[in-house]
N, C-alpha and C. Protein backbone atom coordinates (compact mmCIF):
# COMPACT_ATOMS: atom_id res chain seq x y z
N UNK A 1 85.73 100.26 122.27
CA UNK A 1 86.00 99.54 121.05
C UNK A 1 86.30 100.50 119.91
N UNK A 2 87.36 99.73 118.93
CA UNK A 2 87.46 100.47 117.71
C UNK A 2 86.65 100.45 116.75
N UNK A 3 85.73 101.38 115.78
CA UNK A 3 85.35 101.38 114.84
C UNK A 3 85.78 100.80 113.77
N UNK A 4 85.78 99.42 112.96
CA UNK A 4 86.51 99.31 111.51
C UNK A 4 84.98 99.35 110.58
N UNK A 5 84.96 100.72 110.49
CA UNK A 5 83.73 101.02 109.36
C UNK A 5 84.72 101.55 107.63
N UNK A 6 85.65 101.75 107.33
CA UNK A 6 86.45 101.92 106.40
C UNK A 6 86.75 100.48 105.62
N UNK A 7 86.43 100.65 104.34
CA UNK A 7 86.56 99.71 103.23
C UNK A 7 87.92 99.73 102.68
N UNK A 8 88.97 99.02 102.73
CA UNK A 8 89.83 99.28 102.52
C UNK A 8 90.70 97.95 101.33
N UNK A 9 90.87 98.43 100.30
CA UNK A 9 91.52 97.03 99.67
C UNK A 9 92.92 97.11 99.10
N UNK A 10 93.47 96.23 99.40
CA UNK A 10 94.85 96.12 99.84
C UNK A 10 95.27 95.31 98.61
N UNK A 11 96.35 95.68 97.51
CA UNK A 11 96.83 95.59 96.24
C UNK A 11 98.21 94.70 96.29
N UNK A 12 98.33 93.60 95.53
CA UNK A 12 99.89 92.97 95.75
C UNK A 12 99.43 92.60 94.26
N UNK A 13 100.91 92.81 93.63
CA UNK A 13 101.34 92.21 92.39
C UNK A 13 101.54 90.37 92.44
N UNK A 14 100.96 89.88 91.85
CA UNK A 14 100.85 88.54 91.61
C UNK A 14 102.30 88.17 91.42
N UNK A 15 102.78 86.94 91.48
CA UNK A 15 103.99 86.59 91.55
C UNK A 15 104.29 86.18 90.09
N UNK A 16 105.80 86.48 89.80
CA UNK A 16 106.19 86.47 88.44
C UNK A 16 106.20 85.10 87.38
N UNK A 17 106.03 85.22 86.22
CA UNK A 17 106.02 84.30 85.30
C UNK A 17 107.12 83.95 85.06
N UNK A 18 107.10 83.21 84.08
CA UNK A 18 108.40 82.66 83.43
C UNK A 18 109.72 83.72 82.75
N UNK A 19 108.97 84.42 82.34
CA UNK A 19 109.95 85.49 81.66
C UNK A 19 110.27 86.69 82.90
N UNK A 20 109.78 87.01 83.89
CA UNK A 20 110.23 87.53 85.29
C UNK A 20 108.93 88.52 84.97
N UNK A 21 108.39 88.98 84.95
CA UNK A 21 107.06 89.32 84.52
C UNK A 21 105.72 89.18 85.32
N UNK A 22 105.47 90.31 86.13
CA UNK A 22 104.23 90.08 87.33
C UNK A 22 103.19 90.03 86.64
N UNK A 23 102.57 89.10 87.18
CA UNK A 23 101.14 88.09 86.57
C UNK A 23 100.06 89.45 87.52
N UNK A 24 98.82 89.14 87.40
CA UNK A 24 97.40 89.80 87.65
C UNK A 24 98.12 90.25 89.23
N UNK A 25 96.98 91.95 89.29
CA UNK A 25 97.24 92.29 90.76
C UNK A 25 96.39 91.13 91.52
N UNK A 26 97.08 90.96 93.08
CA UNK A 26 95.87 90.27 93.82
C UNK A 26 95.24 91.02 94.55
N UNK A 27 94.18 91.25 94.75
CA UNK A 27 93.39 92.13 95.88
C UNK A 27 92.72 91.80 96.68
N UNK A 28 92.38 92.17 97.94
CA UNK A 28 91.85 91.59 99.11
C UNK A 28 91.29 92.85 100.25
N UNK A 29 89.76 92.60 100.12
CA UNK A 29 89.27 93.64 100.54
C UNK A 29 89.44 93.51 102.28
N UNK A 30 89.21 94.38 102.85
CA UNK A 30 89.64 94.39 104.47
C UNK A 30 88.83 95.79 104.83
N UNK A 31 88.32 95.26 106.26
CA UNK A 31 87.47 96.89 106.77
C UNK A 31 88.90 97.04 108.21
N UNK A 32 89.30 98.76 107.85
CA UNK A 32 89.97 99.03 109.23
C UNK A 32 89.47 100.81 109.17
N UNK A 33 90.00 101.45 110.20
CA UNK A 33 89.97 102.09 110.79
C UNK A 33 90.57 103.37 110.00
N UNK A 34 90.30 104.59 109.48
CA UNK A 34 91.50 105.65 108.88
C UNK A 34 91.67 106.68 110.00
N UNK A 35 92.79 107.05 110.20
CA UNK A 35 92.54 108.28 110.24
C UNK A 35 93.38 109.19 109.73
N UNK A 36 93.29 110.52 109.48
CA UNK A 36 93.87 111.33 108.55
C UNK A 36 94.67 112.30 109.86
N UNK A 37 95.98 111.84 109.39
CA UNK A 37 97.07 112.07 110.58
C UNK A 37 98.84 112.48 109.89
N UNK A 38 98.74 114.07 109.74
CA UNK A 38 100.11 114.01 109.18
C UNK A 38 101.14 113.81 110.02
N UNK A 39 102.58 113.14 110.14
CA UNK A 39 103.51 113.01 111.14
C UNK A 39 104.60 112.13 110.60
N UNK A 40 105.79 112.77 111.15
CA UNK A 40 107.49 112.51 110.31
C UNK A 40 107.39 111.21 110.95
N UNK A 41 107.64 110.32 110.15
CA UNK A 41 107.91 108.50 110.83
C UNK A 41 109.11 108.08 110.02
N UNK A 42 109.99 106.57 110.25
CA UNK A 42 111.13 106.09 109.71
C UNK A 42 110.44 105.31 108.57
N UNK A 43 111.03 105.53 107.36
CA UNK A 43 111.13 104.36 106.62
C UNK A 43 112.13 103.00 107.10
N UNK A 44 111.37 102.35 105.90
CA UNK A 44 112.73 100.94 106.25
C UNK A 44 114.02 101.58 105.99
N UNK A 45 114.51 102.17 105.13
CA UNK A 45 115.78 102.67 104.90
C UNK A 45 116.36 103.65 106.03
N UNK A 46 115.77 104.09 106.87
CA UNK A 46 115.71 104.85 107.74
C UNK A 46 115.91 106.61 107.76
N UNK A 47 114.86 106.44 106.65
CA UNK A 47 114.76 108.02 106.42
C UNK A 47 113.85 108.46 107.07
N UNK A 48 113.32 109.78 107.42
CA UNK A 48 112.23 110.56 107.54
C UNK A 48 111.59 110.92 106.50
N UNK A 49 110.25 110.56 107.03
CA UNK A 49 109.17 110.27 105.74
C UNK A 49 107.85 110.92 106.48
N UNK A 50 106.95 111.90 105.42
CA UNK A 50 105.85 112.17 106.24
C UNK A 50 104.53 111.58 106.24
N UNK A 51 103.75 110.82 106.72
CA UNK A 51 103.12 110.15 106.43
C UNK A 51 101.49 110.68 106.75
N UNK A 52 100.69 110.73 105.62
CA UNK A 52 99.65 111.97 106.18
C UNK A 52 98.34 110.68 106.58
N UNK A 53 98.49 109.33 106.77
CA UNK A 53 97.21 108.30 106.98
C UNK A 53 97.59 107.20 107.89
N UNK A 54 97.06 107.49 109.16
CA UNK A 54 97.37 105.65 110.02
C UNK A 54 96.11 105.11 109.95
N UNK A 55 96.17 103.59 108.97
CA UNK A 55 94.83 102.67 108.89
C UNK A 55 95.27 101.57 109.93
N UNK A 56 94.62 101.50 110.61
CA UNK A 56 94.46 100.29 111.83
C UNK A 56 92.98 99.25 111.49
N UNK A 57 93.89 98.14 111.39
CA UNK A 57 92.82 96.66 111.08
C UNK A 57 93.19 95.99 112.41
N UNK A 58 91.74 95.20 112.16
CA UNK A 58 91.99 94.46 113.75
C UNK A 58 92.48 92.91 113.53
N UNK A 59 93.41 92.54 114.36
CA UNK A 59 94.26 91.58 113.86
C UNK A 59 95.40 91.47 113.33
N UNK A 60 95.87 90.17 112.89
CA UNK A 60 97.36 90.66 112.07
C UNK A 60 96.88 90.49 110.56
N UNK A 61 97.48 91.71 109.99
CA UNK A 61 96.78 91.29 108.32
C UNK A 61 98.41 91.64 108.08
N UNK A 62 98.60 90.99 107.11
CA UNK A 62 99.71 90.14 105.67
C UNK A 62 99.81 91.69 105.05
N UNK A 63 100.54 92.47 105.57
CA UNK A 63 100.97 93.65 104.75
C UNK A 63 102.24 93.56 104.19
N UNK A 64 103.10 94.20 103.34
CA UNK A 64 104.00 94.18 103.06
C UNK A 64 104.39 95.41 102.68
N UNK A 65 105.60 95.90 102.52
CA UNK A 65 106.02 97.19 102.20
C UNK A 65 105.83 97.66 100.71
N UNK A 66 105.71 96.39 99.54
CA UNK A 66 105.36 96.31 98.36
C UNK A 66 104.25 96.62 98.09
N UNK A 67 103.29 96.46 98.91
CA UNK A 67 102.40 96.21 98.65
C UNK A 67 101.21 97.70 98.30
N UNK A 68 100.49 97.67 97.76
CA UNK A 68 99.79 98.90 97.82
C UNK A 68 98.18 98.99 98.58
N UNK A 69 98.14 100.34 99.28
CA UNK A 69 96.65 100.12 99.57
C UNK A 69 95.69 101.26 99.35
N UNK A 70 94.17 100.91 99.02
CA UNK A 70 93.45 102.00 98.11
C UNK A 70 91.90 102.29 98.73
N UNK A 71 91.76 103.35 99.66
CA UNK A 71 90.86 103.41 99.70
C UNK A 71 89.90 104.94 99.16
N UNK A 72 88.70 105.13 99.54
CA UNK A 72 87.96 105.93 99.17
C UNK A 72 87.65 107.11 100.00
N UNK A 73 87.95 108.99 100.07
CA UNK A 73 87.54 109.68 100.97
C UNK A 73 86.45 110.06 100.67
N UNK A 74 85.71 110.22 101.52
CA UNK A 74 84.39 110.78 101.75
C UNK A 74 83.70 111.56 100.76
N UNK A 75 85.04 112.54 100.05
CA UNK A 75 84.44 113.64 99.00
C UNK A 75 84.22 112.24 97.48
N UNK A 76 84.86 111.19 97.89
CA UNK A 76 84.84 110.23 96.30
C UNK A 76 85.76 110.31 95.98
N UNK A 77 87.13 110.92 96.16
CA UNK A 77 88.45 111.03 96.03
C UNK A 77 89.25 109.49 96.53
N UNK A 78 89.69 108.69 95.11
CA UNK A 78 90.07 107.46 95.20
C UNK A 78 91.43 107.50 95.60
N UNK A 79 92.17 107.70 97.13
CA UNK A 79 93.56 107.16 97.73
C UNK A 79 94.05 105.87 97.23
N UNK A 80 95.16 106.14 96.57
CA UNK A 80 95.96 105.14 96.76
C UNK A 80 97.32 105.13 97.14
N UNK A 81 98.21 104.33 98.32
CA UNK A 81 99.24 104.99 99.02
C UNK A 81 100.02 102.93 98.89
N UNK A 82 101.49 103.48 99.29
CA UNK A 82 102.28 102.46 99.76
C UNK A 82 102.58 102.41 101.13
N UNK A 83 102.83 101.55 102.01
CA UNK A 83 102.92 101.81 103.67
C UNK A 83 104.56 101.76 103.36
N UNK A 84 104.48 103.12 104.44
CA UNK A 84 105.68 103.23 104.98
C UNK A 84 106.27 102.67 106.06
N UNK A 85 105.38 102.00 107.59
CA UNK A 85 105.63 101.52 108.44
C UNK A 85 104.27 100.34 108.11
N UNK A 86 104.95 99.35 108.92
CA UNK A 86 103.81 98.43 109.42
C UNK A 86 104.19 97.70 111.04
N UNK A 87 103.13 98.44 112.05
CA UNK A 87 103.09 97.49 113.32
C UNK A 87 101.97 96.76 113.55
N UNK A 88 102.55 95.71 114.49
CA UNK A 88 101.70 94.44 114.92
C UNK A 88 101.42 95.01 116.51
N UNK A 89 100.61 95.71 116.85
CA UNK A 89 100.00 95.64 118.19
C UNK A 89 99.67 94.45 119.07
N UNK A 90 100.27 94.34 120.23
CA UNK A 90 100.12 93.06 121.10
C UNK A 90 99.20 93.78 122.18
N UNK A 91 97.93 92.55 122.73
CA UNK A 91 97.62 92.90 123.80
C UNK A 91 98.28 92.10 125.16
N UNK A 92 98.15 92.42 125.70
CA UNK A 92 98.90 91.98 127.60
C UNK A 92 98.79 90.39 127.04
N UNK A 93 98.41 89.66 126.32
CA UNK A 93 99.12 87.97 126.63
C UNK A 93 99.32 88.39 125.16
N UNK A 94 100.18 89.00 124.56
CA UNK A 94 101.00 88.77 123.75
C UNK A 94 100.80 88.22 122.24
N UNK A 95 99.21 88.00 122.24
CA UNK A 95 98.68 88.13 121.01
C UNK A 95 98.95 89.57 120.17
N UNK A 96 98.50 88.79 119.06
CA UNK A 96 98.71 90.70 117.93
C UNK A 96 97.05 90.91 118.41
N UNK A 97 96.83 92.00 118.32
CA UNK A 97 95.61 92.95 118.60
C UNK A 97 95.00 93.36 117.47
N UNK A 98 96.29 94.26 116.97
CA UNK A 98 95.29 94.93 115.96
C UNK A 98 96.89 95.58 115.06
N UNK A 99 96.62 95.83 114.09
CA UNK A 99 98.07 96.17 112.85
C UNK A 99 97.64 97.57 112.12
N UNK A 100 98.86 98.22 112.62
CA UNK A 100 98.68 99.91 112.29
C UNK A 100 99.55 100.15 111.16
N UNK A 101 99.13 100.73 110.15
CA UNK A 101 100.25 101.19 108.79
C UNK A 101 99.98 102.31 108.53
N UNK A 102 101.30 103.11 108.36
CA UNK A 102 101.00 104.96 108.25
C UNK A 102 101.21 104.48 106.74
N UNK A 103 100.49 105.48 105.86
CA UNK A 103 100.84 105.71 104.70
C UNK A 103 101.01 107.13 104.50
């Protein structure tokens, strides 16, 4: 089994007002997995990008490429990163498993 002992809360801009104008962040706390992993991956645009964090949550969680996520290292050093990739892990019947995002 995987460990999800990591506190992790995951940042989206509230959807816009009348004047086009993003309303309150929304936040939504989530426990997954870090690990501290540098390695060249694709952006959406399909660049090479280096990504030094893969957080794995178990399940499918509602990420988005907009979106921001912020957690805490060990020394008290407050991360905050945008995902560069997001996968949906399937197990053998084709459920999602578990959702990996390099940042």
């Amino acid at each position: 089994m995987i460990p999800f002992t990591h506190d992790v809360t995951l940042l989206r801009e509230g959807k816009p007002d009348a004047w086009g104008e993003s309303t309150d962040v929304e936040t939504e706390d989530l426990k997954g997995n870090i690990r501290s992993s540098t390695q060249v991956v694709k952006s959406l645009e399909g660049k090479e990008v280096v990504s030094v964090f893969n957080i794995l949550f178990e399940g499918t969680v509602n990420i988005k490429h907009t979106d921001k996520i912020r957690f805490t290292e060990p020394n008290g050093e407050v991360r905050e990163h945008e995902p560069i990739t997001v996968k949906y892990l399937r197990n053998l019947s084709g459920e999602v498993a578990y959702t990996k995002v390099n940042v």
